[in-house]
PDB file of N, CA and C in Angstrom:
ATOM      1  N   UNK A   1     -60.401 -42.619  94.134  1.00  0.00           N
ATOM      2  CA  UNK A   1     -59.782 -41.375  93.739  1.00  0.00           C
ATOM      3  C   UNK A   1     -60.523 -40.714  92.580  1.00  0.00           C
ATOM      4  N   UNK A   2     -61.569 -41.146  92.392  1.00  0.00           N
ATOM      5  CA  UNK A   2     -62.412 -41.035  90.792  1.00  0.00           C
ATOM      6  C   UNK A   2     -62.100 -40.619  89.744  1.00  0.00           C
ATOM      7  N   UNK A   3     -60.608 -41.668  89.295  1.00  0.00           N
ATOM      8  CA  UNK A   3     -60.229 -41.455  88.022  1.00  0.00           C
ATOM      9  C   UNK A   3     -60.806 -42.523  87.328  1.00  0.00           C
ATOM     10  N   UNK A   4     -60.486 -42.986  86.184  1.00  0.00           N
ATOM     11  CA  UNK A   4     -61.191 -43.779  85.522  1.00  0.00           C
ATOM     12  C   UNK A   4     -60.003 -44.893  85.003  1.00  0.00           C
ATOM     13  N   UNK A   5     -60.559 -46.161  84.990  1.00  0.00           N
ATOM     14  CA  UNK A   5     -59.187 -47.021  85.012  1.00  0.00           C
ATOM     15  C   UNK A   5     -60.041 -48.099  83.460  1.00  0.00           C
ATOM     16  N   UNK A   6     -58.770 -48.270  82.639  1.00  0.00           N
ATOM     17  CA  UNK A   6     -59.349 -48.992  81.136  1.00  0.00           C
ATOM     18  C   UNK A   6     -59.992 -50.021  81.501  1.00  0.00           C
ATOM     19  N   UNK A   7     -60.619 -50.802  81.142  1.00  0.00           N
ATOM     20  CA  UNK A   7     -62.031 -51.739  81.380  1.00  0.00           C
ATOM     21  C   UNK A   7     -61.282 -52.502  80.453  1.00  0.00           C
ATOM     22  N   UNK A   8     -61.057 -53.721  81.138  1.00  0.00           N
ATOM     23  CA  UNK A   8     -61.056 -55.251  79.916  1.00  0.00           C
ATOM     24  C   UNK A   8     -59.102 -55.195  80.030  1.00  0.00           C
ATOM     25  N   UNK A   9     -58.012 -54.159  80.015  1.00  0.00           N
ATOM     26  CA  UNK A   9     -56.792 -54.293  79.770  1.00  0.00           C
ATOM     27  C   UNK A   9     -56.292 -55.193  80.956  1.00  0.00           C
ATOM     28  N   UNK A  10     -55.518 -55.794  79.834  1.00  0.00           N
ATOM     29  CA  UNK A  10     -54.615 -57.234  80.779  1.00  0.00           C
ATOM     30  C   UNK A  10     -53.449 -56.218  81.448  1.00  0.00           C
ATOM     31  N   UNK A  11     -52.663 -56.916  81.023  1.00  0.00           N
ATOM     32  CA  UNK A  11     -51.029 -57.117  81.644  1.00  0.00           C
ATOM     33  C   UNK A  11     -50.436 -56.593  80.582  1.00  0.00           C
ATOM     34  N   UNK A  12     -49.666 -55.342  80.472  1.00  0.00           N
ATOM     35  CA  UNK A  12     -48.856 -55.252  79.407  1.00  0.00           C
ATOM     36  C   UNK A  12     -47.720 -56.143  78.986  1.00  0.00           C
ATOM     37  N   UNK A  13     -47.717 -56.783  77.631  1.00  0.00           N
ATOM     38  CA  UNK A  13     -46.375 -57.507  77.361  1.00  0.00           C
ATOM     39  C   UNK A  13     -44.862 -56.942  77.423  1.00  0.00           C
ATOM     40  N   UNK A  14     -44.449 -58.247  77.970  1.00  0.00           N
ATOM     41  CA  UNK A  14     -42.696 -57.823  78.264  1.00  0.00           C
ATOM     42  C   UNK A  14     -41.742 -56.919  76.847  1.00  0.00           C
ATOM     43  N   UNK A  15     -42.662 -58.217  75.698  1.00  0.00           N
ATOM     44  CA  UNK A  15     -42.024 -57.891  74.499  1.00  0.00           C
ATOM     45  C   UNK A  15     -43.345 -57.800  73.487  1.00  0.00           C
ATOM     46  N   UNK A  16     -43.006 -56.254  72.632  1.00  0.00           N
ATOM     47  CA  UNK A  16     -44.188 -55.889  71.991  1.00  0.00           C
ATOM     48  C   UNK A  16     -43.499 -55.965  70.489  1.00  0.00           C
ATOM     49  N   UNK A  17     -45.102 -57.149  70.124  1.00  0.00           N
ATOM     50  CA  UNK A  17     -44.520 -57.371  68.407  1.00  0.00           C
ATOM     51  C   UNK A  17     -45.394 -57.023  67.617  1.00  0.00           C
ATOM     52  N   UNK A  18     -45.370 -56.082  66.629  1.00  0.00           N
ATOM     53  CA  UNK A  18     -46.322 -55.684  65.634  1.00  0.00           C
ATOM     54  C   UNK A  18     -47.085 -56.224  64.644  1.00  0.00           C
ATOM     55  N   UNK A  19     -48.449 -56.464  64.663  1.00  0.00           N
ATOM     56  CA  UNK A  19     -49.104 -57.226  63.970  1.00  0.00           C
ATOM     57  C   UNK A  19     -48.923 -57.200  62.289  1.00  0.00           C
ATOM     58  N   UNK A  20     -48.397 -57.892  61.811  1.00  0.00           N
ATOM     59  CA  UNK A  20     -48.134 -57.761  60.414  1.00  0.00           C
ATOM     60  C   UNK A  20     -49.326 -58.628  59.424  1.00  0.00           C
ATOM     61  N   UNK A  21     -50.383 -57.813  58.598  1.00  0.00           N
ATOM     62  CA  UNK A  21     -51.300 -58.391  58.107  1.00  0.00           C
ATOM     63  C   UNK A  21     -50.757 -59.132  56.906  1.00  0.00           C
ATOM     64  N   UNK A  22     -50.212 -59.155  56.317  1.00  0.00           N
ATOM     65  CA  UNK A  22     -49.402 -59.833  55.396  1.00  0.00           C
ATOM     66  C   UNK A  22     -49.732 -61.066  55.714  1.00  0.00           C
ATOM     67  N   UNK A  23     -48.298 -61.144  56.530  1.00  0.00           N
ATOM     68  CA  UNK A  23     -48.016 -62.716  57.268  1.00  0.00           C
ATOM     69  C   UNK A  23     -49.380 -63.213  58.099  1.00  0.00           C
ATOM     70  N   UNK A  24     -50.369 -62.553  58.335  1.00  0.00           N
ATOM     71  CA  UNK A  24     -50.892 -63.140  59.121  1.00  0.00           C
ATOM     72  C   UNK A  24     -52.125 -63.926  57.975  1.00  0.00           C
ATOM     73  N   UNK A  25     -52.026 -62.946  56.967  1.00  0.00           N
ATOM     74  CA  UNK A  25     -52.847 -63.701  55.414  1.00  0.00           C
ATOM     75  C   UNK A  25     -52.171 -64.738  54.672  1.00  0.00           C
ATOM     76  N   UNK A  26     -51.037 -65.323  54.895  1.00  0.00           N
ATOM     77  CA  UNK A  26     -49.946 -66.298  54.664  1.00  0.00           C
ATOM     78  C   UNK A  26     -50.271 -67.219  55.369  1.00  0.00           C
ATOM     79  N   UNK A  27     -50.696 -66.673  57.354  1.00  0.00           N
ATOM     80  CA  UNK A  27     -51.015 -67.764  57.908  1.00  0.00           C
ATOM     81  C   UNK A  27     -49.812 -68.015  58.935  1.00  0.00           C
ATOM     82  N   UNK A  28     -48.897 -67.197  58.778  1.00  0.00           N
ATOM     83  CA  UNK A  28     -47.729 -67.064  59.733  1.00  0.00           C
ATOM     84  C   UNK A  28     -48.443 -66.027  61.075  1.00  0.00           C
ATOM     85  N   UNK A  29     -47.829 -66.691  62.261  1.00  0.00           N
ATOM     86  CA  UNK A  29     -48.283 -66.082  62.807  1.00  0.00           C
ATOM     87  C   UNK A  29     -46.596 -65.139  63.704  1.00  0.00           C
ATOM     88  N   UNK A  30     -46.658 -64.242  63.216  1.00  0.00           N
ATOM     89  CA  UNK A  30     -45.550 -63.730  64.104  1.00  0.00           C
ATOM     90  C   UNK A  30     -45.066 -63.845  65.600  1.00  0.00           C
ATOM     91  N   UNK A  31     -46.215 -62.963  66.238  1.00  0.00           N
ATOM     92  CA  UNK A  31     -46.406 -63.178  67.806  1.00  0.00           C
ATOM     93  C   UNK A  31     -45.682 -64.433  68.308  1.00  0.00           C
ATOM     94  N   UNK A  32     -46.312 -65.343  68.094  1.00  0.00           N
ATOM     95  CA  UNK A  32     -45.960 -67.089  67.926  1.00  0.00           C
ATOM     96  C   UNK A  32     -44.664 -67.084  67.662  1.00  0.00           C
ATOM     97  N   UNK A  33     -43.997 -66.614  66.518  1.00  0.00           N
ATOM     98  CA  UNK A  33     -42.681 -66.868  65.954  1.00  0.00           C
ATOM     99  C   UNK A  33     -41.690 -66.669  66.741  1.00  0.00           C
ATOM    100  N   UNK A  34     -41.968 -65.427  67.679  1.00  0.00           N
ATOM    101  CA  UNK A  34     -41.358 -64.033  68.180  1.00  0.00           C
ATOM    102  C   UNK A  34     -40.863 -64.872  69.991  1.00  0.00           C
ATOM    103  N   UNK A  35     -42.203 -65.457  70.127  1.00  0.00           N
ATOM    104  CA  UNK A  35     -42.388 -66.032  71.451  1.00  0.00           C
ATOM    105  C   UNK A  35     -41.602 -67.351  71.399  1.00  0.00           C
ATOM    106  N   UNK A  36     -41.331 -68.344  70.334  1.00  0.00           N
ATOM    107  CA  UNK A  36     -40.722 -69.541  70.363  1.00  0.00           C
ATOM    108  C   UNK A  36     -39.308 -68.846  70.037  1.00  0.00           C
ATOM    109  N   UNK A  37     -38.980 -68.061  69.513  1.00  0.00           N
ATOM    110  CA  UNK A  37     -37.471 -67.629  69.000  1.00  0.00           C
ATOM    111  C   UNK A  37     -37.064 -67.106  70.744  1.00  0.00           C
ATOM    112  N   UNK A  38     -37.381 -66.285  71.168  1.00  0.00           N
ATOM    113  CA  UNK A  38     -37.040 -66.108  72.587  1.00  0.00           C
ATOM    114  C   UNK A  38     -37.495 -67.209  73.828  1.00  0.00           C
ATOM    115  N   UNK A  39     -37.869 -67.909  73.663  1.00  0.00           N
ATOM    116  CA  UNK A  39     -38.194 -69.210  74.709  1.00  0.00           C
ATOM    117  C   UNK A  39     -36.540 -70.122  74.267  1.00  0.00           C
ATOM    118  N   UNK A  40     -36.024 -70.607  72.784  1.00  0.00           N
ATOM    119  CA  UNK A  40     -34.954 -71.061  72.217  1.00  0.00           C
ATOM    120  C   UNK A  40     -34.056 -70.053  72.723  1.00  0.00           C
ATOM    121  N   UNK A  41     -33.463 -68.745  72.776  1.00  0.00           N
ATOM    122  CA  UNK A  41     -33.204 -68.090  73.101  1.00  0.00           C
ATOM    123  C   UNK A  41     -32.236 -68.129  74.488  1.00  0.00           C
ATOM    124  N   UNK A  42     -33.664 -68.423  75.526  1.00  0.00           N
ATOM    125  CA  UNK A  42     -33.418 -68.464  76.956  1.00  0.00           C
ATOM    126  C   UNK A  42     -32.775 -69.973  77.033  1.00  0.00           C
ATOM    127  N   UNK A  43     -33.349 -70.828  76.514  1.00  0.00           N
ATOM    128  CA  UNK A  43     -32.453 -71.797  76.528  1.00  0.00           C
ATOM    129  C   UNK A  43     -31.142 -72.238  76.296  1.00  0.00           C
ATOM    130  N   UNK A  44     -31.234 -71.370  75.296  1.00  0.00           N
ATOM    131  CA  UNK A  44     -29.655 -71.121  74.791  1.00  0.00           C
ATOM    132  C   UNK A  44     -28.757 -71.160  75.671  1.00  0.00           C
ATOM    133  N   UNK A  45     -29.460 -69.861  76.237  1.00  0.00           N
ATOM    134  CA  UNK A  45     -28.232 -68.974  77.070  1.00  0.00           C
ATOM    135  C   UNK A  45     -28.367 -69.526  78.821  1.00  0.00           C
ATOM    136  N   UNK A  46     -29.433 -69.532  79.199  1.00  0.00           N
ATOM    137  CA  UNK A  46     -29.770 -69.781  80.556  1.00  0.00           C
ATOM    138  C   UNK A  46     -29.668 -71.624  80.576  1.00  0.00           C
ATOM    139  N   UNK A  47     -30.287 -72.074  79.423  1.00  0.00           N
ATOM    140  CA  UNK A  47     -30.215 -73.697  79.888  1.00  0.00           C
ATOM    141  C   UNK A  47     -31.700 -74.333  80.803  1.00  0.00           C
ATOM    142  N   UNK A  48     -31.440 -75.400  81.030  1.00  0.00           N
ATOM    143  CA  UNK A  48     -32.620 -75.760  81.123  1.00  0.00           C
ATOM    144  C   UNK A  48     -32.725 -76.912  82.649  1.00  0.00           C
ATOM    145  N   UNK A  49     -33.187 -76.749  84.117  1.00  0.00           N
ATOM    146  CA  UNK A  49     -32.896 -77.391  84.961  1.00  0.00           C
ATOM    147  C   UNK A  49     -34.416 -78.260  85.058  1.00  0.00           C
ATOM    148  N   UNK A  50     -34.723 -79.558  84.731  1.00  0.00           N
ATOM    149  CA  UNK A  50     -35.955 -79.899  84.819  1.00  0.00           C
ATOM    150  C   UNK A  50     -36.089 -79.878  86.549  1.00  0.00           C
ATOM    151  N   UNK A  51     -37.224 -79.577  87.265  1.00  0.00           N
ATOM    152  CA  UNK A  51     -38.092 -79.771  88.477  1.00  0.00           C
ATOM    153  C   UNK A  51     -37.332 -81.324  89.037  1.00  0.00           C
ATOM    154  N   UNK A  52     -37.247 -81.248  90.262  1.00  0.00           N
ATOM    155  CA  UNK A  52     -37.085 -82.362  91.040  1.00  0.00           C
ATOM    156  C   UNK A  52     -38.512 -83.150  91.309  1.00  0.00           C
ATOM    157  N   UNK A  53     -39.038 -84.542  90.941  1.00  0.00           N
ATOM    158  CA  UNK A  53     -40.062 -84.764  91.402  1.00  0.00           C
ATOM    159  C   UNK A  53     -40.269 -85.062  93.243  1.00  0.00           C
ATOM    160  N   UNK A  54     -41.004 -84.590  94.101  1.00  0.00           N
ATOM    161  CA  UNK A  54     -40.939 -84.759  95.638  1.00  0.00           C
ATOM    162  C   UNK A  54     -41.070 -86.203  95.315  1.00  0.00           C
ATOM    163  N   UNK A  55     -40.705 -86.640  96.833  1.00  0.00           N
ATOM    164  CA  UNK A  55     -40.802 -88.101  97.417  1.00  0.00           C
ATOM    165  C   UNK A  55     -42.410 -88.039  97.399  1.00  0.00           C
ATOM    166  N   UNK A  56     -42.788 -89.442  97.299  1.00  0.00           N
ATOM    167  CA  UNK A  56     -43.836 -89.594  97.970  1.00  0.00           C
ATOM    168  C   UNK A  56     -44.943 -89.772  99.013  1.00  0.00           C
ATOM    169  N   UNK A  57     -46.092 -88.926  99.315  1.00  0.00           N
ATOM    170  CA  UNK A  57     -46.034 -89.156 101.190  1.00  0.00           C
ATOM    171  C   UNK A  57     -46.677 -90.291 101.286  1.00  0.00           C
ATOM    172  N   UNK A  58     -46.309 -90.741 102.547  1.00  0.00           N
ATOM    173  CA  UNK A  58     -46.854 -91.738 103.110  1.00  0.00           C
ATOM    174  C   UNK A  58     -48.241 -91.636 103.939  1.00  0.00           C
ATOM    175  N   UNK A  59     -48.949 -92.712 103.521  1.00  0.00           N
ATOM    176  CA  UNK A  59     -50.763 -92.434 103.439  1.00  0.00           C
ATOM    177  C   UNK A  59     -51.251 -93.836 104.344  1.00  0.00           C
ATOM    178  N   UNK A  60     -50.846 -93.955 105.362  1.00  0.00           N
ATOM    179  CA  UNK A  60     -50.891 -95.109 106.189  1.00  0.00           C
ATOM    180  C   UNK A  60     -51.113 -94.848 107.057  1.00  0.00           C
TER     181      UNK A  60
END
């Protein structure tokens, strides 16, 4: 269609957190903070069902 499409852009994030130079000269990393507080979050609320491991096949 010869428009021009951004070179190198991922996936836009679900949840957008603002880089704070401060904290990041502290050594805190927000992003990080932001991402484990909502992972705890989902757990909270949704809970947590571990994977069933399959049977094993038979190789005989």
């Amino acid at each position: 269609d010869g428009k021009w499409f951004r070179e190198g852009h991922g996936v836009d994030p679900d949840i957008e957190v603002d880089e704070n130079l401060a904290e990041m000269a502290k050594g805190n990393d927000v992003q990080l903070d932001r991402a484990i507080t909502e992972i705890k979050n989902a757990l909270k609320n949704k809970g947590y069902n571990a994977p069933v491991t399959p049977a094993y096949e038979k190789r005989n």
